[in-house]
Structure formats: C-alpha cells, structure tokens
Protein backbone atom coordinates (compact mmCIF):
# COMPACT_ATOMS: atom_id res chain seq x y z
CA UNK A 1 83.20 91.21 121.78
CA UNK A 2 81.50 94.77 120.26
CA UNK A 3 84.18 97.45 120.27
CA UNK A 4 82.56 100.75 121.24
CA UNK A 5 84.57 103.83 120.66
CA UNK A 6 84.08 107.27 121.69
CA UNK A 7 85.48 110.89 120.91
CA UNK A 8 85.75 112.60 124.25
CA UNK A 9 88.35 115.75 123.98
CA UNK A 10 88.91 116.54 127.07
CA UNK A 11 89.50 120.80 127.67
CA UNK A 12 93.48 120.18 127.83
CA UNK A 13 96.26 121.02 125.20
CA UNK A 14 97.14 117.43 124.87
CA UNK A 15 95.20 115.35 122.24
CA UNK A 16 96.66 111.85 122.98
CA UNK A 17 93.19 110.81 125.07
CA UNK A 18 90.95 112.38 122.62
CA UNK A 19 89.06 108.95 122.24
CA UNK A 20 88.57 105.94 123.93
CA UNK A 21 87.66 102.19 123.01
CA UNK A 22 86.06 99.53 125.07
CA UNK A 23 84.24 96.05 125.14
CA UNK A 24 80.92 96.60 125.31
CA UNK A 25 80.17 93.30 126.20
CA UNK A 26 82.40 92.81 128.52
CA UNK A 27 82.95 96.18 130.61
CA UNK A 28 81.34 97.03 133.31
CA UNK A 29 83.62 99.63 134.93
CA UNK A 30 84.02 98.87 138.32
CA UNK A 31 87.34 98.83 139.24
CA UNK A 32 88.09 95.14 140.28
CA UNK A 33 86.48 94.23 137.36
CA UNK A 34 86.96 94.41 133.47
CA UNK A 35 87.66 97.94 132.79
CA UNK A 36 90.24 97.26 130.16
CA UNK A 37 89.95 100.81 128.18
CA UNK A 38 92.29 101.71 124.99
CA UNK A 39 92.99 105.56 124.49
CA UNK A 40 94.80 107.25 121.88
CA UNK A 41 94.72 110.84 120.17
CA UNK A 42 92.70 108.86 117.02
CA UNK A 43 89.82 106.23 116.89
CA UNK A 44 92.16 103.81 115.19
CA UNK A 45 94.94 104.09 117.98
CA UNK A 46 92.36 103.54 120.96
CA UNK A 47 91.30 100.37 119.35
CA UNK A 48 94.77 99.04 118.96
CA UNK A 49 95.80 100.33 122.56
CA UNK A 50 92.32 98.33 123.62
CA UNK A 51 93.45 95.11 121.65
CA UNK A 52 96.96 95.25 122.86
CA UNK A 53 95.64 94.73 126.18
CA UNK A 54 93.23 92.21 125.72
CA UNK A 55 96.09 90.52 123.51
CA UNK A 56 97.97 90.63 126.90
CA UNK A 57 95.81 89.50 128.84
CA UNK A 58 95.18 86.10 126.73
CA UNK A 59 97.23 83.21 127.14
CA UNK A 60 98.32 82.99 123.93
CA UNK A 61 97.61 84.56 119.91
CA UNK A 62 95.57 81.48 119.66
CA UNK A 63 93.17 82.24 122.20
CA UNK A 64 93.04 85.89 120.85
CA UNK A 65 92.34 84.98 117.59
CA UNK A 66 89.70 82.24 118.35
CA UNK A 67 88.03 84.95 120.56
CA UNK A 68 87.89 87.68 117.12
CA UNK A 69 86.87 84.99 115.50
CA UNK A 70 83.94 84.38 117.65
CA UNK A 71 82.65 87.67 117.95
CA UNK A 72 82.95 87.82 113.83
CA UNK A 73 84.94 90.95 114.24
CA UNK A 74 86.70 91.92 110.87
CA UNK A 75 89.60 90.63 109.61
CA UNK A 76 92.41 92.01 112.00
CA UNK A 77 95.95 92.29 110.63
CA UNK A 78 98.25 91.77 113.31
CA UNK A 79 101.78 92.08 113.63
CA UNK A 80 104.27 92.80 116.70
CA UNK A 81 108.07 93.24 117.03
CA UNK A 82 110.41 92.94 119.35
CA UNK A 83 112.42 96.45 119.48
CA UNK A 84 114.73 95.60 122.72
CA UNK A 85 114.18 92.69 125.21
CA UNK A 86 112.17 95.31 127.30
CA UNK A 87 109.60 96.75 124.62
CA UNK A 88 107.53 94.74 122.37
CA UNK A 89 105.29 97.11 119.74
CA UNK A 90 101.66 95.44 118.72
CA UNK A 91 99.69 97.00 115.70
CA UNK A 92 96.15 96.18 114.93
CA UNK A 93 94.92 97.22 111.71
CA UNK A 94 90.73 96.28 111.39
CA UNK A 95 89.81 95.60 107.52
C-alpha cells in the first residue's frame, strides 16, 4: 500500500473535495475495479475517508492492520465509535 494524495481545488465555492487520496499500488481506475478514492476539504481527511473504506472493505481490524503492517506504513492510531446503531465514526490519525 503507498498512499498518494493530491490537492485538486476544483473552481466551485465548496472546499470539501479539495484533495484526494488513493492506493497507488492498488488503483487502477476503471470502474469495476479498485477505484477506492478518499476526499476531504484537507490532506489529512482524504486519507482517513480513503482508510475508512479500505477498513470496510476488510474482513476484519485484523486483516487491516496486518495489511499497514505490511506495507510499513506509519504507526496509525485508530479509533471508531458507535454514535447510533445506524452511524459508526472511524478516525485515522498517521504518526
């Protein structure tokens, strides 16, 4: 795994998809493929909303921690909470 982020500001008013974060090793765009992409108005929140979904898409936090672990990304300081039965909140904080 080799998070890539980018700063793209699109011409709008809204600054909530000013950058982007992917996989590099793993995207390839094409839409029935991986094209998991985080967004968020700062670096720090496209990297989380990236992780979140790769975090979903894992079977369990041990697979997603064996697969950071793997691609020696920093120490990641995780923590997620259950607001309502309908919402759960995940943070991602890289060291």
């Amino acid at each position: 795994m080799k998070i890539e982020t980018n700063y793209d500001y699109p011409p709008i008013p809204v600054r909530n998809m000013d950058w982007s974060a992917i996989d590099a090793d793993s995207y390839d765009g094409v839409e029935d493929g991986n094209c998991m992409m985080g967004n968020g108005s700062t670096k720090q929140e496209a990297i989380n909303d990236l992780l979140s979904q790769i975090y979903d898409d894992c079977a369990n936090d041990d697979e997603f921690f064996e697969m950071l672990d793997e691609a020696n990304i920093p120490e990641v300081e995780f923590s997620k909470s259950l607001n309502n039965e309908y919402q759960t909140w995940i943070y991602f904080n890289l060291k």
